[in-house]
Protein backbone atom coordinates (compact mmCIF):
# COMPACT_ATOMS: atom_id res chain seq x y z
CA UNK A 1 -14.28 -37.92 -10.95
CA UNK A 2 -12.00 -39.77 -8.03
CA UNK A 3 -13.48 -39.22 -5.02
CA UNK A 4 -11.84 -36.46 -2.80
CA UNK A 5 -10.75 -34.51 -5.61
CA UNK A 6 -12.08 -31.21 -6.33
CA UNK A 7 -11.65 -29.51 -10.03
CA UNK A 8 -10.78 -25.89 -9.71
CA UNK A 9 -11.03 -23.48 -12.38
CA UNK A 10 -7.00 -22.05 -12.51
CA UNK A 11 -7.08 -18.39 -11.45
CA UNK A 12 -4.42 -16.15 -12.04
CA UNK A 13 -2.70 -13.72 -9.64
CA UNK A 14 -1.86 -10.41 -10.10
CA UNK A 15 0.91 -8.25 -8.24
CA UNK A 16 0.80 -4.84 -6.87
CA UNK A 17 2.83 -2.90 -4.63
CA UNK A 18 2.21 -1.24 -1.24
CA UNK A 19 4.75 1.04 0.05
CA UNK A 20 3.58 1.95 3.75
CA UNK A 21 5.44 5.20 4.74
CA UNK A 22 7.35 6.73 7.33
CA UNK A 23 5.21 7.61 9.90
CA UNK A 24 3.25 4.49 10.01
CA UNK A 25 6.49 2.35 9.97
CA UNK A 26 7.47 4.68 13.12
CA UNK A 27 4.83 2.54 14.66
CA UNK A 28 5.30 -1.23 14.37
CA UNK A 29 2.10 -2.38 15.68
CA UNK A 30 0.26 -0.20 12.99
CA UNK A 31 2.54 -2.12 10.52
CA UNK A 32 1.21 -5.02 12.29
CA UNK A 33 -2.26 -3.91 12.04
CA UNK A 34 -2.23 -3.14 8.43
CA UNK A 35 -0.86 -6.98 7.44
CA UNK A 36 -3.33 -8.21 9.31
CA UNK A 37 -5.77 -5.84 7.28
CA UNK A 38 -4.39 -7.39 3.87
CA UNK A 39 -4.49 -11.03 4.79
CA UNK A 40 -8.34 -10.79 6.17
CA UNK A 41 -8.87 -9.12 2.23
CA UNK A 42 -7.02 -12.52 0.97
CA UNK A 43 -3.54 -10.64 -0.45
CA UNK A 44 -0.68 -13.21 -0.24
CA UNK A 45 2.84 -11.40 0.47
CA UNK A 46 5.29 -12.29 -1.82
CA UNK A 47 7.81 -10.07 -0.94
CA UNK A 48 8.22 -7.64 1.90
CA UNK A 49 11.05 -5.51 3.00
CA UNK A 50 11.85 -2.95 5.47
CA UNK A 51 14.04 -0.13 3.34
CA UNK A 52 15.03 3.57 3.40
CA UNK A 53 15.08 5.31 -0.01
CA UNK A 54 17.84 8.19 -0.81
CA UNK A 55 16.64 11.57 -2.41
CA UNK A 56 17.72 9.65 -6.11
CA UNK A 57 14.67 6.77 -5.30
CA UNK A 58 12.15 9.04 -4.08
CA UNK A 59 12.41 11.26 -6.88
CA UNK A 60 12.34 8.19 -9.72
CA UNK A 61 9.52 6.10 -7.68
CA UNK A 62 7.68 9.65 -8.19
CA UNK A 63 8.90 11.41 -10.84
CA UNK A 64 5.38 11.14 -12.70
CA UNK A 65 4.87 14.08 -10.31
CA UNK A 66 7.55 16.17 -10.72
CA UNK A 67 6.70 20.34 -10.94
CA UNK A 68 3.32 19.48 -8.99
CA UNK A 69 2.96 21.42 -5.90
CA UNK A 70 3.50 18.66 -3.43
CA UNK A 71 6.77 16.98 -5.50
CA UNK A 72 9.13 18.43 -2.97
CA UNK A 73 7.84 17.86 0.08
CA UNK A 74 7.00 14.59 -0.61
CA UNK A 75 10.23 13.47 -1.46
CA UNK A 76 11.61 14.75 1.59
CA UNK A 77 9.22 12.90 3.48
CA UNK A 78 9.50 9.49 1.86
CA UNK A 79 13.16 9.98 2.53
CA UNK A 80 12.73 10.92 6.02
CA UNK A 81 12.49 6.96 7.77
CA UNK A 82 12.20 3.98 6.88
CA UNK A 83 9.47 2.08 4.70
CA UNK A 84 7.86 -0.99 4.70
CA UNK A 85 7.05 -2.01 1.15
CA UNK A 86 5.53 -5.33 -0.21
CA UNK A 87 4.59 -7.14 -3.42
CA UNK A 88 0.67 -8.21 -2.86
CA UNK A 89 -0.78 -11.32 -4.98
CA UNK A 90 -4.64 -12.00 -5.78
CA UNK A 91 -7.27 -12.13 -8.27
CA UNK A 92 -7.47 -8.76 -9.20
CA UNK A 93 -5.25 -7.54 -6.73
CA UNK A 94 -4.25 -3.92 -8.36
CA UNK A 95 -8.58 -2.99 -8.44
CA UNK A 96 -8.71 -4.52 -4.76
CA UNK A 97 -5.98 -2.90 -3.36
CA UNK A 98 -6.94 0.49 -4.62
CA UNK A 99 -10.49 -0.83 -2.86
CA UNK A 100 -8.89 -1.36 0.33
CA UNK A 101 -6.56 1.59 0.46
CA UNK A 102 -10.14 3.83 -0.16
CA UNK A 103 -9.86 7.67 -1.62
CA UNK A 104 -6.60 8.86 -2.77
CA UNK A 105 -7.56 12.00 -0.52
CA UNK A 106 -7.42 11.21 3.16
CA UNK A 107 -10.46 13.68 4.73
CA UNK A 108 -12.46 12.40 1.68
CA UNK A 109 -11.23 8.62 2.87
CA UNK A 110 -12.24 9.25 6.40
CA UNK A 111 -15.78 10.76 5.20
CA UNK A 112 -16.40 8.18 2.63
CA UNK A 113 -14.78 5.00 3.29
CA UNK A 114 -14.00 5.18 7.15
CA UNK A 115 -13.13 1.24 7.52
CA UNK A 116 -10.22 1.83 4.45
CA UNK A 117 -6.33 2.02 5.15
CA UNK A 118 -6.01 5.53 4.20
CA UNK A 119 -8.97 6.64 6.28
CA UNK A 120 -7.38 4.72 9.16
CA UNK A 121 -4.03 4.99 8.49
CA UNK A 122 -3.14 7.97 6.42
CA UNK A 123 -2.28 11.52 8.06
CA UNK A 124 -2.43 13.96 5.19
CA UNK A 125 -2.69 13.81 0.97
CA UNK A 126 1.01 13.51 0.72
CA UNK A 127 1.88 12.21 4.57
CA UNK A 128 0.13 8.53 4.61
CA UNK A 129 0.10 4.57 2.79
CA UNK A 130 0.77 4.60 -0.79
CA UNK A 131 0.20 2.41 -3.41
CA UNK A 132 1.13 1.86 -7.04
């Protein structure tokens, strides 16, 4: 081997998506905050954009959900500002996100996994950062 050269084994990247919502986007330097978050947990942004769904989005991006209590009210909401959503790359990023974001429910975030986004970020089970 030439000196100065380093073999690597190849490692592949996997995408996931992280839609931060409404309330949070209200509040840039939590935005901030949060990319700072996934770059320390080595996530590479390979696409980011600031959007603002209509009723018609909301409802497809969620429609796995539809006739659940919540359904409504979360639509509303996601269509109620803007959003800041982003395609994450790593080794296993789909397992790590779900790692980083902590409990899908926020008071069991808070109690469980204190230093995750949703414990820090997230205001309710249906009012917070989402991920898919």
């Amino acid at each position: 081997m030439k000196a100065g050269i380093i073999k690597r084994a190849a490692h592949t990247l996997q995408l996931t998506l992280a839609v931060i919502k409404p309330d949070v986007v209200a509040q840039p330097h939590k935005v901030q905050e949060i990319k700072e978050i996934v770059l320390e947990n080595k996530f590479y942004f390979i696409r980011s954009n600031i959007l603002r769904w209509t009723k018609a989005d909301a409802q497809r991006f969620y429609a796995e959900h539809e006739g659940k209590f919540f359904y409504n009210r979360l639509v509303d909401y996601m269509t109620s500002g803007y959003l800041s959503a982003h395609v994450l790359a790593r080794e296993d990023a789909i397992a790590k996100w779900r790692e980083l974001m902590g409990p899908t429910k926020v008071f069991t975030a808070r109690d469980t996994a204190p230093n995750s986004i949703r414990a820090r970020y997230g205001l309710t089970d249906t009012l917070e950062l989402d991920m898919a």
